[in-house]
PDB file of N, CA and C in Angstrom:
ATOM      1  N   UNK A   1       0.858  -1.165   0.000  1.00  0.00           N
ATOM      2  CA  UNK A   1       0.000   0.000   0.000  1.00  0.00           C
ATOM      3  C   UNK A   1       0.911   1.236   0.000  1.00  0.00           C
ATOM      4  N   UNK A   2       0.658   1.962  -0.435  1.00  0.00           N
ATOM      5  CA  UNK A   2       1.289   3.456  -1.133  1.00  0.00           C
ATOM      6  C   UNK A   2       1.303   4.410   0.656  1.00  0.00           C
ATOM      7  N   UNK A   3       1.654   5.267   0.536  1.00  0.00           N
ATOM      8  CA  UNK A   3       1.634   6.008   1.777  1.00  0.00           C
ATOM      9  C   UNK A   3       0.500   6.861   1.704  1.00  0.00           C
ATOM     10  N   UNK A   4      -0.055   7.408   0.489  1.00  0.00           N
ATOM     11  CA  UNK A   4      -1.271   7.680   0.012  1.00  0.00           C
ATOM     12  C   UNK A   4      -2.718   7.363   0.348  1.00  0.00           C
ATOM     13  N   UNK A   5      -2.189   5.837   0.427  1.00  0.00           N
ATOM     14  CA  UNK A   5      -3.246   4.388   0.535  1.00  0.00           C
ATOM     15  C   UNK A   5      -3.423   4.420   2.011  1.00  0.00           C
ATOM     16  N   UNK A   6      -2.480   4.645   2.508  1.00  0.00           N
ATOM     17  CA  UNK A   6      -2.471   4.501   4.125  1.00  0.00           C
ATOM     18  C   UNK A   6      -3.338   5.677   4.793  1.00  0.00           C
ATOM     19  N   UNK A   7      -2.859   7.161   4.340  1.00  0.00           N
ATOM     20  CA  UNK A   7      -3.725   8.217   4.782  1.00  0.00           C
ATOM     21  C   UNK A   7      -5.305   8.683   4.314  1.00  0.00           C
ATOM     22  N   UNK A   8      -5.523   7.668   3.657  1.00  0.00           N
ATOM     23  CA  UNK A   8      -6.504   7.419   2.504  1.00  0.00           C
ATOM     24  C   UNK A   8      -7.235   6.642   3.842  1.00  0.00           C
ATOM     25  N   UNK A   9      -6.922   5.302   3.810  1.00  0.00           N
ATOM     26  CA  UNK A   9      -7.813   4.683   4.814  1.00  0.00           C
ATOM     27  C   UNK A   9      -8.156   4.989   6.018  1.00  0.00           C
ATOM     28  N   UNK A  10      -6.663   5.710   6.288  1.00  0.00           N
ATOM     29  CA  UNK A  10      -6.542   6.449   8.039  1.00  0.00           C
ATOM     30  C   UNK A  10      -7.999   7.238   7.966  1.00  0.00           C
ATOM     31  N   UNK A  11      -7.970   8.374   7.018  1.00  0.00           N
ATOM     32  CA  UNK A  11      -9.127   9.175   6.906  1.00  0.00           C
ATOM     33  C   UNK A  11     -10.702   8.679   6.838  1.00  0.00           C
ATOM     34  N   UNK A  12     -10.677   7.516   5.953  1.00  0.00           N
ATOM     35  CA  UNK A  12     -11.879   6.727   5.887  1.00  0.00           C
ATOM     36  C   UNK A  12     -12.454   6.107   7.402  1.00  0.00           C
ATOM     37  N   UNK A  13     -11.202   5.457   7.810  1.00  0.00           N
ATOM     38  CA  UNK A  13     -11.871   4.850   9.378  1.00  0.00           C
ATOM     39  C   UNK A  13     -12.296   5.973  10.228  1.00  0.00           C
ATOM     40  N   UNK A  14     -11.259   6.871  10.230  1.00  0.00           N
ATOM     41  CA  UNK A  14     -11.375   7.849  11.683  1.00  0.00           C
ATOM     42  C   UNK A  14     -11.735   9.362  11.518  1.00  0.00           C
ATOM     43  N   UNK A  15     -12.248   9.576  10.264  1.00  0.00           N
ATOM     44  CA  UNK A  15     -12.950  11.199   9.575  1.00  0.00           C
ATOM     45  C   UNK A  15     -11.625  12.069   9.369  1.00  0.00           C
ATOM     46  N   UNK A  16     -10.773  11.626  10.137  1.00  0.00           N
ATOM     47  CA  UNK A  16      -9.564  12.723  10.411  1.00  0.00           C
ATOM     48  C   UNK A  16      -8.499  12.859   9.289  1.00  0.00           C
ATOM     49  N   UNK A  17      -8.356  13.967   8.836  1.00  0.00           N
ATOM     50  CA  UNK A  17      -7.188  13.875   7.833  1.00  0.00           C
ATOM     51  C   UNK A  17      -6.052  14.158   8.874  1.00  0.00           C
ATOM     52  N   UNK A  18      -4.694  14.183   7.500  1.00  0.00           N
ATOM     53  CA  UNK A  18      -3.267  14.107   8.264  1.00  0.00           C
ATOM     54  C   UNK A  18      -2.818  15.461   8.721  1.00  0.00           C
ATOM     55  N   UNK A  19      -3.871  16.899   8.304  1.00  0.00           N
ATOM     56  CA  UNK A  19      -3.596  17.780   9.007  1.00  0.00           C
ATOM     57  C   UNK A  19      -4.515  18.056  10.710  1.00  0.00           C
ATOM     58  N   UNK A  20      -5.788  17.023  10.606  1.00  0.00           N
ATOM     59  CA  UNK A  20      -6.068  16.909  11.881  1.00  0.00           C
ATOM     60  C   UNK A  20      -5.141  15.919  12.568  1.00  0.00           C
ATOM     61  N   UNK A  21      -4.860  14.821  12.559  1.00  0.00           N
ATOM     62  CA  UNK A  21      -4.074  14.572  13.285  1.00  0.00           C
ATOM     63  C   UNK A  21      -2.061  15.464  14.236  1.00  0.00           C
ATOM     64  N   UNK A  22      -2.080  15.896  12.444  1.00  0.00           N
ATOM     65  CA  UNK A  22      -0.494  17.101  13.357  1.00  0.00           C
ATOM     66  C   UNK A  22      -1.619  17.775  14.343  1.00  0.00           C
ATOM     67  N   UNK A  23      -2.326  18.578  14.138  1.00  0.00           N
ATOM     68  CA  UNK A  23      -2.848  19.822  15.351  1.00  0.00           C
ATOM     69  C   UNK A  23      -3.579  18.425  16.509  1.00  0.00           C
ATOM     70  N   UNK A  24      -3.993  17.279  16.600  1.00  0.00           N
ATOM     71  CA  UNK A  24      -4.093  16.678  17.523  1.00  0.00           C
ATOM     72  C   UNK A  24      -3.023  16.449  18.854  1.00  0.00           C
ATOM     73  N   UNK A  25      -1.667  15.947  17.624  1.00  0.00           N
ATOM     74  CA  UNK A  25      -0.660  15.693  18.256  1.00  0.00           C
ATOM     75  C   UNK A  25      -0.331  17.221  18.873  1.00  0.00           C
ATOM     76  N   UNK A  26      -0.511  18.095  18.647  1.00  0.00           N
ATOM     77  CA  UNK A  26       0.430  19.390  18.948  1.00  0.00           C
ATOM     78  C   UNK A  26      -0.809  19.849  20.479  1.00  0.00           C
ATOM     79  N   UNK A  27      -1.788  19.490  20.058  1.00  0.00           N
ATOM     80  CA  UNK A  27      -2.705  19.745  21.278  1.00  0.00           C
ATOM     81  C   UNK A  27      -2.144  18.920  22.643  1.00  0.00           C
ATOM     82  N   UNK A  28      -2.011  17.897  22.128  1.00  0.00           N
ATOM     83  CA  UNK A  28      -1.565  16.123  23.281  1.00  0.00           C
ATOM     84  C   UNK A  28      -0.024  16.352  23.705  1.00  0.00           C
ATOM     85  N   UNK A  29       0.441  17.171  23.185  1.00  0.00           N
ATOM     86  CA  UNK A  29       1.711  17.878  23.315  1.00  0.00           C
ATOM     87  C   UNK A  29       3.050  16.662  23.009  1.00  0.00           C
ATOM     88  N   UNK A  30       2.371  16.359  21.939  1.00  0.00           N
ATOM     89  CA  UNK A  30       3.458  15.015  21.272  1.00  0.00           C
ATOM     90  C   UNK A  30       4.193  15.425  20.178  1.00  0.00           C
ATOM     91  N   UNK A  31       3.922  17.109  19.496  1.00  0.00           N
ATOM     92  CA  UNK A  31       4.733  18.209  18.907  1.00  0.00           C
ATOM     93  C   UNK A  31       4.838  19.144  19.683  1.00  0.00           C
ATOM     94  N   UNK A  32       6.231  19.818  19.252  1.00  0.00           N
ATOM     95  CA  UNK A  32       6.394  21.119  19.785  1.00  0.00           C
ATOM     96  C   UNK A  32       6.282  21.810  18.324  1.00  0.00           C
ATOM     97  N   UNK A  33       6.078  22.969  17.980  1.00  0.00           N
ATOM     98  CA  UNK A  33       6.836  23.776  16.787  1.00  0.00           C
ATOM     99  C   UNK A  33       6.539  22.838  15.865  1.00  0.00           C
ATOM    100  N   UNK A  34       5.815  21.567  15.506  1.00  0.00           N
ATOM    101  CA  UNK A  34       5.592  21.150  14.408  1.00  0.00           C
ATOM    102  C   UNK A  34       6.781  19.808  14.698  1.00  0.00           C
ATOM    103  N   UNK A  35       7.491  19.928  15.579  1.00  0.00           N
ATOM    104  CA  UNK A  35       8.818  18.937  15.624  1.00  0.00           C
ATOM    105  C   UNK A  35       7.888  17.536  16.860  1.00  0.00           C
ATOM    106  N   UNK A  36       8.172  16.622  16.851  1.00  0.00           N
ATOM    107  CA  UNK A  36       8.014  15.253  17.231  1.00  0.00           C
ATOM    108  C   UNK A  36       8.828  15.670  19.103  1.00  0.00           C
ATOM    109  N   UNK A  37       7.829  15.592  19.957  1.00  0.00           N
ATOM    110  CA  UNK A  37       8.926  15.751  21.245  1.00  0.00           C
ATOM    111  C   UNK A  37       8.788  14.152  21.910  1.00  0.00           C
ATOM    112  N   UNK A  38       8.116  13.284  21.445  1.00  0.00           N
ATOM    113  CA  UNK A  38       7.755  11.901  22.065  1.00  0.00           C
ATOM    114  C   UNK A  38       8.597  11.117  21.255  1.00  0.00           C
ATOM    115  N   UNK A  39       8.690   9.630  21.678  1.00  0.00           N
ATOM    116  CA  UNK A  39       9.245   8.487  20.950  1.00  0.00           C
ATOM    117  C   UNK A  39       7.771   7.860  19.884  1.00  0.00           C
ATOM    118  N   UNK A  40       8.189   6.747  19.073  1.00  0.00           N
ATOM    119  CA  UNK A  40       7.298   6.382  17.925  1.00  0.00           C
ATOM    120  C   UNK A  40       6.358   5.725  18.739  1.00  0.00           C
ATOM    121  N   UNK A  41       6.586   4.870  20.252  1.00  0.00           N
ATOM    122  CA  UNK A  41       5.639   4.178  21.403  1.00  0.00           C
ATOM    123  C   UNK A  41       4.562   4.717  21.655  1.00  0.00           C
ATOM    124  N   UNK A  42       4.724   6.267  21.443  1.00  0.00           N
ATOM    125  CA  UNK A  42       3.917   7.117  22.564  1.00  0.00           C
ATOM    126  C   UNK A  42       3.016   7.302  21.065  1.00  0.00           C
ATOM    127  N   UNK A  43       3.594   7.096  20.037  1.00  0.00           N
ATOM    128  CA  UNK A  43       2.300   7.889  18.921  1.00  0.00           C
ATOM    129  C   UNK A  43       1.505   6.868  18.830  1.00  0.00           C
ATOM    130  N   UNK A  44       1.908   5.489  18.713  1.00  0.00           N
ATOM    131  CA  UNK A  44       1.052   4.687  18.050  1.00  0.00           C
ATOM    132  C   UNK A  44       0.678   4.130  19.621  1.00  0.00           C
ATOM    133  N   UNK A  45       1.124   4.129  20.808  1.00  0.00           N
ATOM    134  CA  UNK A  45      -0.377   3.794  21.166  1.00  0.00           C
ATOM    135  C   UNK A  45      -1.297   4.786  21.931  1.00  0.00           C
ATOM    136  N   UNK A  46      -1.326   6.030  21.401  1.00  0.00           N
ATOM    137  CA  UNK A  46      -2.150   7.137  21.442  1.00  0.00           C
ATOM    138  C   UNK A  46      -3.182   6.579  20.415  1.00  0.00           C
ATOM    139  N   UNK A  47      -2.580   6.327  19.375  1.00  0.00           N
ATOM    140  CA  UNK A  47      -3.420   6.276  17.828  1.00  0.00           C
ATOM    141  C   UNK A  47      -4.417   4.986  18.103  1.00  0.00           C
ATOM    142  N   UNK A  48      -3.478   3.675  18.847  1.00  0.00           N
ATOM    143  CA  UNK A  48      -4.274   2.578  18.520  1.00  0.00           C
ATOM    144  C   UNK A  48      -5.544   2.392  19.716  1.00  0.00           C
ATOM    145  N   UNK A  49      -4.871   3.202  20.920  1.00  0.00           N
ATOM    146  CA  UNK A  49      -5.978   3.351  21.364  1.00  0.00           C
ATOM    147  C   UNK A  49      -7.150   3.874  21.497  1.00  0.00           C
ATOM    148  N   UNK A  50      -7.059   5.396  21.089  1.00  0.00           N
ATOM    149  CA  UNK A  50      -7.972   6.613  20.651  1.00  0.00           C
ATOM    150  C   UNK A  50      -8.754   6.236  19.328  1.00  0.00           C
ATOM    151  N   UNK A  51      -7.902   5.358  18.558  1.00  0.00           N
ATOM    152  CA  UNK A  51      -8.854   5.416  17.175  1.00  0.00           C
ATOM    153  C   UNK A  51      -8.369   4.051  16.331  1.00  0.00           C
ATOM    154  N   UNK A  52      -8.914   3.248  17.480  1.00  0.00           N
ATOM    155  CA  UNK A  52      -8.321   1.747  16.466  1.00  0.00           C
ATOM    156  C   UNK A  52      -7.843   1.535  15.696  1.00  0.00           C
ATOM    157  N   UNK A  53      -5.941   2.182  15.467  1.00  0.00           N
ATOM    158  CA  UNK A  53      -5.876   1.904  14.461  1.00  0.00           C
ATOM    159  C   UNK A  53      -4.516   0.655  14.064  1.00  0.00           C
ATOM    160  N   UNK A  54      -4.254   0.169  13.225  1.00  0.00           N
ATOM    161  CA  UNK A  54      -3.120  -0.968  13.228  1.00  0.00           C
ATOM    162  C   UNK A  54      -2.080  -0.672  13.768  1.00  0.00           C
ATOM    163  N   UNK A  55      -1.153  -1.235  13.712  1.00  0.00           N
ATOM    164  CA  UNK A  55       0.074  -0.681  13.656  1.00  0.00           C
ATOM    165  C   UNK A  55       0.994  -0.124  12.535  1.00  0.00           C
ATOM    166  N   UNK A  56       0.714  -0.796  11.778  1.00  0.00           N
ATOM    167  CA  UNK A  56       1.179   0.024  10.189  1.00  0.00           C
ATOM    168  C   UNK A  56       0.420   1.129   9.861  1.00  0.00           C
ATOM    169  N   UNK A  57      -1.068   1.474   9.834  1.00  0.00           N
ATOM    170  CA  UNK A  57      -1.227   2.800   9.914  1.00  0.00           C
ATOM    171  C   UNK A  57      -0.979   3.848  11.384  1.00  0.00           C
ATOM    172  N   UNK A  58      -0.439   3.694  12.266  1.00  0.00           N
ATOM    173  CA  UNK A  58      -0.416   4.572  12.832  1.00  0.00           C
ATOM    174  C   UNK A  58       1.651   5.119  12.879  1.00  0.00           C
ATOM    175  N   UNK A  59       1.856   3.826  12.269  1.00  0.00           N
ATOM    176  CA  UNK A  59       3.318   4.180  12.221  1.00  0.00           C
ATOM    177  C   UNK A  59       3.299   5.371  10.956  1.00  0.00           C
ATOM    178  N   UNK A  60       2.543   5.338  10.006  1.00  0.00           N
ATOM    179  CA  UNK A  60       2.648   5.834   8.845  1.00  0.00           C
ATOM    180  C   UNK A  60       2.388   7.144   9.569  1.00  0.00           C
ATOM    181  N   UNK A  61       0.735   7.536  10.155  1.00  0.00           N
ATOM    182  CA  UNK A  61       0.752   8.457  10.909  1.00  0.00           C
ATOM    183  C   UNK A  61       2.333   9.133  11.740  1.00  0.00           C
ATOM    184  N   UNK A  62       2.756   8.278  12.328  1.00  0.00           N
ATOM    185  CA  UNK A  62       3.822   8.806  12.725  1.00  0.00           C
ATOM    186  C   UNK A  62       5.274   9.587  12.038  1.00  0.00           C
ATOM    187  N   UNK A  63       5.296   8.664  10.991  1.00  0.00           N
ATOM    188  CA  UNK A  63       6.194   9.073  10.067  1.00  0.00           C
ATOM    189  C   UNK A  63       5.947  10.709   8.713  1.00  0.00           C
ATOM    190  N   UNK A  64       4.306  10.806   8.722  1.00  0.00           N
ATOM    191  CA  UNK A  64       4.038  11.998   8.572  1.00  0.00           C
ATOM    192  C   UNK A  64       4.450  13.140  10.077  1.00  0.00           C
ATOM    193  N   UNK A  65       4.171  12.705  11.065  1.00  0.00           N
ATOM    194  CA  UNK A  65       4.213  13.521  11.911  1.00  0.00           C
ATOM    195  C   UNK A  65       5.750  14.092  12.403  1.00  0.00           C
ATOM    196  N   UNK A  66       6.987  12.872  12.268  1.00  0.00           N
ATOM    197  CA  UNK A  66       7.863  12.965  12.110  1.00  0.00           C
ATOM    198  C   UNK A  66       8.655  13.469  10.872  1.00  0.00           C
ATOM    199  N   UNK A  67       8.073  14.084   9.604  1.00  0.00           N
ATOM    200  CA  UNK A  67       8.712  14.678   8.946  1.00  0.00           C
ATOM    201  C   UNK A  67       9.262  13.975   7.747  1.00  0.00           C
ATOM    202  N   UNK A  68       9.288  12.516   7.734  1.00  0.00           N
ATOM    203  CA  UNK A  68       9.723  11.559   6.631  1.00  0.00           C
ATOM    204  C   UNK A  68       8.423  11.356   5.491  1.00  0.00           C
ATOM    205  N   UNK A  69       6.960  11.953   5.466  1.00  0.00           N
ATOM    206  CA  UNK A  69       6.443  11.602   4.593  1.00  0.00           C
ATOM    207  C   UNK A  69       5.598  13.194   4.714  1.00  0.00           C
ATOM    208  N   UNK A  70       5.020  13.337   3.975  1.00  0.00           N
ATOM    209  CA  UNK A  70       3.875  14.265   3.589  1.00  0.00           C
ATOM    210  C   UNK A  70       2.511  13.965   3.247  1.00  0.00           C
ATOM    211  N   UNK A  71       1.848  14.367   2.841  1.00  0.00           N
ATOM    212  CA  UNK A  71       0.248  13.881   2.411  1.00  0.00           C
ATOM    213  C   UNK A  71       0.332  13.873   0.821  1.00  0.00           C
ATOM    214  N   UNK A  72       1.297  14.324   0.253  1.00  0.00           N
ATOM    215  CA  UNK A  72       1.198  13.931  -1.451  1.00  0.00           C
ATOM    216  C   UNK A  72       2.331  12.674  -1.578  1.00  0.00           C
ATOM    217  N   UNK A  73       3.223  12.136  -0.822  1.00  0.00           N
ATOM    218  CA  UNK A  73       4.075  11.445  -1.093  1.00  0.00           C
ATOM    219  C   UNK A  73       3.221   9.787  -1.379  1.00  0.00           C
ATOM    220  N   UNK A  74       3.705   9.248  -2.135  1.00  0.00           N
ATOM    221  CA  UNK A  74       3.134   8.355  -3.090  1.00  0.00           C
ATOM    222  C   UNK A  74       3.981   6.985  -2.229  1.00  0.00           C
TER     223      UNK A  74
END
């Protein structure tokens, strides 16, 4: 699945796109400044618990949030 595919479904299960989730994280204070202040533990089981989600999508989540992917990256 594409990284596309991933924020694609993320959005389908949980209404939330990948710019609600950054301002989630920045609320939960798991960003500072847009920067990652937690480890990858603390995102995904925020994610899997708050909003059922796998572990491969919430890592993906994470890896947008961490700066390695974007919402157009394929």
């Amino acid at each position: 699945m594409s990284f596309q595919g991933y924020l694609k479904a993320i959005q389908d299960k949980t209404g939330k796109t990948a710019a609600d989730f950054r301002a989630l994280a920045g609320e939960r204070g798991f960003t500072v400044n847009g920067q990652l202040a937690v480890k990858a533990g603390d995102i995904t089981k925020w994610l899997k618990e708050e909003f059922d989600l796998g572990h491969g999508h919430a890592m993906a989540i994470y890896a947008l949030l961490k700066g390695l992917k974007d919402e157009s990256s394929k």
